[in-house]
C-alpha atoms as a PDB file:
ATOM      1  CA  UNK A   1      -5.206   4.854 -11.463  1.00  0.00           C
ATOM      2  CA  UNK A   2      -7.816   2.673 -11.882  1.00  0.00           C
ATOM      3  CA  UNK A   3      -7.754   1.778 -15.411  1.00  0.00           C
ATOM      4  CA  UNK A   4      -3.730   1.160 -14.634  1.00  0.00           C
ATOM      5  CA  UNK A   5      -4.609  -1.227 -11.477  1.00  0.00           C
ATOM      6  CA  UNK A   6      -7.845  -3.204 -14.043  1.00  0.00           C
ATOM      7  CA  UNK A   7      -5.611  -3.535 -16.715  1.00  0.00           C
ATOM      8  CA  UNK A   8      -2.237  -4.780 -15.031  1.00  0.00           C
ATOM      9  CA  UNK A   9      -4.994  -7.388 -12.767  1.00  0.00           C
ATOM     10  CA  UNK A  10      -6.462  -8.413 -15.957  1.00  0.00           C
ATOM     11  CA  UNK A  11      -3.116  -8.873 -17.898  1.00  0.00           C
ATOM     12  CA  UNK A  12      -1.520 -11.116 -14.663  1.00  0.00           C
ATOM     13  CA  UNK A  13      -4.772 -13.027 -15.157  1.00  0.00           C
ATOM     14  CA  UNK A  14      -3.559 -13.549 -18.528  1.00  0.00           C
ATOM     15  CA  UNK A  15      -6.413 -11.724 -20.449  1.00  0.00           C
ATOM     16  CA  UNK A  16      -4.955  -9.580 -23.766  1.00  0.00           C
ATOM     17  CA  UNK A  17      -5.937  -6.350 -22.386  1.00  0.00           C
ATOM     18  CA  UNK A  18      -6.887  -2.980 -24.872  1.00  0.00           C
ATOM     19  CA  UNK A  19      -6.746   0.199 -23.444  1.00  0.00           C
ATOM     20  CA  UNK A  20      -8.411   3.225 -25.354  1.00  0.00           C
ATOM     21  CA  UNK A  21      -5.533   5.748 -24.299  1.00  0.00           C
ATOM     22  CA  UNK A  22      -7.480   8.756 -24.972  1.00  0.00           C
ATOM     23  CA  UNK A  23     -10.935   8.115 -23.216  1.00  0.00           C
ATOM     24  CA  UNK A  24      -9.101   7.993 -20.150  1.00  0.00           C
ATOM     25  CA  UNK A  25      -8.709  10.972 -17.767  1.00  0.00           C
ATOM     26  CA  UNK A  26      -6.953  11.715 -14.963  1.00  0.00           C
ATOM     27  CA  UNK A  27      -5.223  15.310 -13.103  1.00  0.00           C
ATOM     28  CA  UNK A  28      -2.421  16.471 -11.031  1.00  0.00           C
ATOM     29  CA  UNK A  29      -1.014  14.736  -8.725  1.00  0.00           C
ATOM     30  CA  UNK A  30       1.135  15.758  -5.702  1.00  0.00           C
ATOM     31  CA  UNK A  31       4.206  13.850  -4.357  1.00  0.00           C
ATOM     32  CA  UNK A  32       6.165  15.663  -1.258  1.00  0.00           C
ATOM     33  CA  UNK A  33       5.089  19.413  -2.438  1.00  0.00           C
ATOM     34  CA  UNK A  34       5.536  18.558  -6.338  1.00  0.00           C
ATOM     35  CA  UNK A  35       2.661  18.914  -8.644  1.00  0.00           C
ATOM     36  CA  UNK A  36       3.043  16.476 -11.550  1.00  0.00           C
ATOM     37  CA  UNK A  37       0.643  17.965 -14.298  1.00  0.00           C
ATOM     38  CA  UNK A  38      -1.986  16.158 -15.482  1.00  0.00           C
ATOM     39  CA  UNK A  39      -0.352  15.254 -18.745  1.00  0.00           C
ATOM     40  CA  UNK A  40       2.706  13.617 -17.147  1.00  0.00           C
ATOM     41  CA  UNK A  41       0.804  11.699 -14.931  1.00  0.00           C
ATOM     42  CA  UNK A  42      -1.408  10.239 -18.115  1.00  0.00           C
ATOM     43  CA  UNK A  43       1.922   9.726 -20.419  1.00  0.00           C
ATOM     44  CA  UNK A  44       3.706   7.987 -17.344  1.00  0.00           C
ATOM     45  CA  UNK A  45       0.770   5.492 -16.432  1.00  0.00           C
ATOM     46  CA  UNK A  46      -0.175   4.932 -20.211  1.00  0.00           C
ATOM     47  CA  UNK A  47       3.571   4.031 -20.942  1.00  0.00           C
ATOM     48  CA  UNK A  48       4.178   1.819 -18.341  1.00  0.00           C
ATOM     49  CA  UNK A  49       0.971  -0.101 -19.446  1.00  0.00           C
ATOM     50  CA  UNK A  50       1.977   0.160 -23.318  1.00  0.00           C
ATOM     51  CA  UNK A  51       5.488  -1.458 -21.707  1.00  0.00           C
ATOM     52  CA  UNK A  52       4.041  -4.933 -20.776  1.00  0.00           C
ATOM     53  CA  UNK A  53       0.094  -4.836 -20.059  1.00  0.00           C
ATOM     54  CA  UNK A  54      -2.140  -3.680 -22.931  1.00  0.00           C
ATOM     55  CA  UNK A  55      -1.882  -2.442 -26.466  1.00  0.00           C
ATOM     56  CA  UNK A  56      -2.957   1.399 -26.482  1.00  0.00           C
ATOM     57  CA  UNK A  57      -5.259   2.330 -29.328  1.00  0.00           C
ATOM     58  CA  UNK A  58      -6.700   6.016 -29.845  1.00  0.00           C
ATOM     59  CA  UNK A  59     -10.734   5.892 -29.633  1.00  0.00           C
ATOM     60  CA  UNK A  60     -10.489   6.297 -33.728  1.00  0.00           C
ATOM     61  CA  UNK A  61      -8.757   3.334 -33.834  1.00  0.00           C
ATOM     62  CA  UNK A  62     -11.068   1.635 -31.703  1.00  0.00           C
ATOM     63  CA  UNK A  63     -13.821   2.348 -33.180  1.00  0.00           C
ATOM     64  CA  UNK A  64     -12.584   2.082 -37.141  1.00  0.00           C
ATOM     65  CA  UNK A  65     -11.674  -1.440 -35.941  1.00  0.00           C
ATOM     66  CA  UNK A  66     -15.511  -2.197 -34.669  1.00  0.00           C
ATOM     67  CA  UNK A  67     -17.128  -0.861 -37.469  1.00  0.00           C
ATOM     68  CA  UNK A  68     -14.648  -2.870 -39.509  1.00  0.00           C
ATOM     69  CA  UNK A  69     -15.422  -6.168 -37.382  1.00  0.00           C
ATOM     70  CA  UNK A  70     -12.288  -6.619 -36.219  1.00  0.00           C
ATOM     71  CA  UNK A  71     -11.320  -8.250 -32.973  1.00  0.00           C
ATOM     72  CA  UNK A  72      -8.804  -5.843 -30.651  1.00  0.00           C
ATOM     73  CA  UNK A  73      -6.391  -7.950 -29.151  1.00  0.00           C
ATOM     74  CA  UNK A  74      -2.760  -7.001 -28.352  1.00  0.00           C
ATOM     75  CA  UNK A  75      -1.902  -9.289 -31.353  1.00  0.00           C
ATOM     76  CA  UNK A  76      -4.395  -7.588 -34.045  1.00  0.00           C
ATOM     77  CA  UNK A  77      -3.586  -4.814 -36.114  1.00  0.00           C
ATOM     78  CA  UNK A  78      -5.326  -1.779 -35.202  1.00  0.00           C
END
């Protein structure tokens, strides 16, 4: 949740926001008696930030793009 609240701050604030989709962690959560698994509740929040906040890149991706010396901005190939 916080990587979701950072992100969608830092995009309103007009910054091109990157998120490394799988170096972030989260678990269950509970809503009236209903456990949403941990997976849901990742695919859910990382969708919704794919949808209009940040451009999701895998940790590979990230990092293929460093050593490469490439800037990662929502705009940039990966």
């Amino acid at each position: 949740m916080c990587v979701d609240a950072g992100t969608r701050a830092a995009s309103d604030l007009g910054y091109q926001c990157v998120v490394v989709h799988d170096a972030c962690a989260t678990r269950d959560q509970v809503i009236e008696g209903t456990v949403v698994p941990t997976a849901a509740v990742h695919a859910a929040f990382m969708a919704a930030l794919r949808f209009g906040y940040a451009r999701l890149v895998s940790t590979e991706q990230y990092l293929t793009g460093i050593r490469a010396g490439k800037e990662h901005s929502p705009d940039s190939p990966a």
